[in-house]
N, C-alpha and C. Protein backbone atom coordinates (compact mmCIF):
# COMPACT_ATOMS: atom_id res chain seq x y z
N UNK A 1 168.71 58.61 100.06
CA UNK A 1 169.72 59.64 99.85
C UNK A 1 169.74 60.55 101.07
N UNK A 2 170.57 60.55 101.52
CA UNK A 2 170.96 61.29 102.75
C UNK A 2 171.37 63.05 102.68
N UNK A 3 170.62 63.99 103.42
CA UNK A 3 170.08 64.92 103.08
C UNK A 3 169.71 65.58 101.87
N UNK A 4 168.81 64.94 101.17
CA UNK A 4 167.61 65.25 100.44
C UNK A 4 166.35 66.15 101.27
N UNK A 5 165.80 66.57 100.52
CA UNK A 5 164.38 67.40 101.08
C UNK A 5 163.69 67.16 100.40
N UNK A 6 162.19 67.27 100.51
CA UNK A 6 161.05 66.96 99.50
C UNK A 6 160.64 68.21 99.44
N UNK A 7 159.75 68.47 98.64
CA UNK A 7 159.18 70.00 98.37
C UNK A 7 157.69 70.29 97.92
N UNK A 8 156.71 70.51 98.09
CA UNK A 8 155.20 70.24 98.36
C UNK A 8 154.69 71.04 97.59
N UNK A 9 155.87 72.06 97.35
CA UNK A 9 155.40 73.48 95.69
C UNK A 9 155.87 73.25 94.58
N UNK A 10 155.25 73.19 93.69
CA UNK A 10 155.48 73.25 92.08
C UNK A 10 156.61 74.26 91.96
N UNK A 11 157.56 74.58 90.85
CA UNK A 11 158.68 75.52 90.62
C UNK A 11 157.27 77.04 90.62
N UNK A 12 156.41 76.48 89.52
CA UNK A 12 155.76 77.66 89.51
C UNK A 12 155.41 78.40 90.61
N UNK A 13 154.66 77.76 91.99
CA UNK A 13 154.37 77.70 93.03
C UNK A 13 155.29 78.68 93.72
N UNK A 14 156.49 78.43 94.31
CA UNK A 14 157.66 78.70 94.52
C UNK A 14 158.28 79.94 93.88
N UNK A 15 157.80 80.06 92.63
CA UNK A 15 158.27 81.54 91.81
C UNK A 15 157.52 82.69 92.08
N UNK A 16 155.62 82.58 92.11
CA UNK A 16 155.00 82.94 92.50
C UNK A 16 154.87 83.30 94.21
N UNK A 17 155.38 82.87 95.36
CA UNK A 17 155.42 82.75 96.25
C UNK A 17 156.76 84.11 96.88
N UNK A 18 157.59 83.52 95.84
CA UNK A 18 159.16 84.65 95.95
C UNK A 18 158.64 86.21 95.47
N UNK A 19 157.46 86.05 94.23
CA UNK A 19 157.13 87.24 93.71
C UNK A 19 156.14 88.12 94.54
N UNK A 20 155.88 87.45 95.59
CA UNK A 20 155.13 87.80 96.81
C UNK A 20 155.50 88.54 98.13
N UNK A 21 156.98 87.97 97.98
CA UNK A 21 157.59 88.34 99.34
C UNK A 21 157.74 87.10 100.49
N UNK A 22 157.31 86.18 99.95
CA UNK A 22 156.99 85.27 100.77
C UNK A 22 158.07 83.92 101.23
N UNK A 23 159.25 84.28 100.79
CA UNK A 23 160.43 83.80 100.79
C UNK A 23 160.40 82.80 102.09
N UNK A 24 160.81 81.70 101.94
CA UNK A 24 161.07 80.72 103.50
C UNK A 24 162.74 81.20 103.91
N UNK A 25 163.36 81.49 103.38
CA UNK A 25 164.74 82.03 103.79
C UNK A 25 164.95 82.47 104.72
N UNK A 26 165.53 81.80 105.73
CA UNK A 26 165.84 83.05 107.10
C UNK A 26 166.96 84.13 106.48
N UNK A 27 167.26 83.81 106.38
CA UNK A 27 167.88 85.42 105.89
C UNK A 27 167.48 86.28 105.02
N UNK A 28 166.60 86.16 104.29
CA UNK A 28 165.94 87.02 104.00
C UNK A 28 164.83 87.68 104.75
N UNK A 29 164.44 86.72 106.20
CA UNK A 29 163.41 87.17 107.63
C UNK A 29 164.19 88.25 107.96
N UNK A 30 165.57 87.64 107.95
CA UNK A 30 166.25 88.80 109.24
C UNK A 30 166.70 90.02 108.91
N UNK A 31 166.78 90.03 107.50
CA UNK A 31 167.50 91.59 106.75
C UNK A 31 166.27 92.51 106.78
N UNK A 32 164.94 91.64 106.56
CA UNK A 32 163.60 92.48 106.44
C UNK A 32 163.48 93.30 108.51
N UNK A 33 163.65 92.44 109.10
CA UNK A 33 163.65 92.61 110.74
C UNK A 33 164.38 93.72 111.07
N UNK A 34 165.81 93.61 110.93
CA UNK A 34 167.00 94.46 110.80
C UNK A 34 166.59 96.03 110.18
N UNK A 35 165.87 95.71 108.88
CA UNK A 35 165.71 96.88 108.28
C UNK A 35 164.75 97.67 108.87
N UNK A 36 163.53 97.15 109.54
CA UNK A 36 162.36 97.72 110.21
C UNK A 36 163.06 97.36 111.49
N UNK A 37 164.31 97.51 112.29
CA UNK A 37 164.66 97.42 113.36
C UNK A 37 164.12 97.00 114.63
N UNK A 38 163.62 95.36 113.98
CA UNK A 38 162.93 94.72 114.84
C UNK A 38 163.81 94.12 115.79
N UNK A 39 164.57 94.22 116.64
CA UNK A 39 165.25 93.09 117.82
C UNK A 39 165.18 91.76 117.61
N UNK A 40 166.16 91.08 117.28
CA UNK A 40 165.88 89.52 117.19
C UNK A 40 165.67 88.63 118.28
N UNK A 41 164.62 87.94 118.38
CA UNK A 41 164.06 87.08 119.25
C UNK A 41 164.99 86.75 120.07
N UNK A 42 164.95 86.47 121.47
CA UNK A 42 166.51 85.18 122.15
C UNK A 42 166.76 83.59 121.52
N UNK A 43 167.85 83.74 121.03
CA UNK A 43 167.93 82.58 120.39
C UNK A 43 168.71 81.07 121.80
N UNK A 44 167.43 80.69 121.31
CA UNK A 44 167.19 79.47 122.41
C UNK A 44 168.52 78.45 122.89
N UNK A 45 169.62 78.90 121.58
CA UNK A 45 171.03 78.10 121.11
C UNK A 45 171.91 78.33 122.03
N UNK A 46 171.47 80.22 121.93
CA UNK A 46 172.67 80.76 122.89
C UNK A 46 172.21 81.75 123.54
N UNK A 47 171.47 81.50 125.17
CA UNK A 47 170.37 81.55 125.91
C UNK A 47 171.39 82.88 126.61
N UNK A 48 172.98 82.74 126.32
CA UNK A 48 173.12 83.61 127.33
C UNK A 48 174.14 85.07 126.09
N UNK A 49 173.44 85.60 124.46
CA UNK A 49 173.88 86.40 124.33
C UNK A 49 173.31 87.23 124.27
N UNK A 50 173.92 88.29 124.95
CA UNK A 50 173.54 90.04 125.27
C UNK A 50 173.26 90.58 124.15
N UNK A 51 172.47 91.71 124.02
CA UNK A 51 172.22 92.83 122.79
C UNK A 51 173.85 93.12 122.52
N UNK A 52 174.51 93.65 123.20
CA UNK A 52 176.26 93.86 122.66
C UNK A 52 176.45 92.94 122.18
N UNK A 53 176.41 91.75 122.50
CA UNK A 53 177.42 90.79 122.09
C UNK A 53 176.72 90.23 120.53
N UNK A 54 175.17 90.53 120.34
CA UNK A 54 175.08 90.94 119.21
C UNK A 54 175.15 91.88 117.96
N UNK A 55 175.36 92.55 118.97
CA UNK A 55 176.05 93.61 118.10
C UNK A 55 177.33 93.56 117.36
N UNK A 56 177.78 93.48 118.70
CA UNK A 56 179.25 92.35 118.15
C UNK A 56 178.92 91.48 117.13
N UNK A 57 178.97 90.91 116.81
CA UNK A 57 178.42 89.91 115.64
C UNK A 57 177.77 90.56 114.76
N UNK A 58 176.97 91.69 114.42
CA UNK A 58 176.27 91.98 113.46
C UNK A 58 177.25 93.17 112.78
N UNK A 59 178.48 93.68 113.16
CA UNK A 59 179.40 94.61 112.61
C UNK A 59 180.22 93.62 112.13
């Protein structure tokens, strides 16, 4: 089956893990980053965007 994923945590696992904070979600990385106004890393994709031009994008 073509994009399927396997998963290595029990539901319980996984519930317990969320009740932690411990979320694999990038978006839930980046709202936590954002909020403690951490600067996001250079993204390797698009080697050539500026802090404005993220900014741009984040309004």
């Amino acid at each position: 089956m073509t994009g399927s994923k396997t998963n290595s945590m029990t539901l319980e696992e996984m519930r317990a893990a969320r009740a932690r904070g411990e979320s694999k979600t990038e978006r839930a990385r980046l709202r936590r980053e954002q909020a403690a106004g951490i600067e996001p890393a250079p993204d390797e994709d698009s080697p050539d965007a500026t802090p404005a031009m993220r900014e741009l994008i984040r309004n």
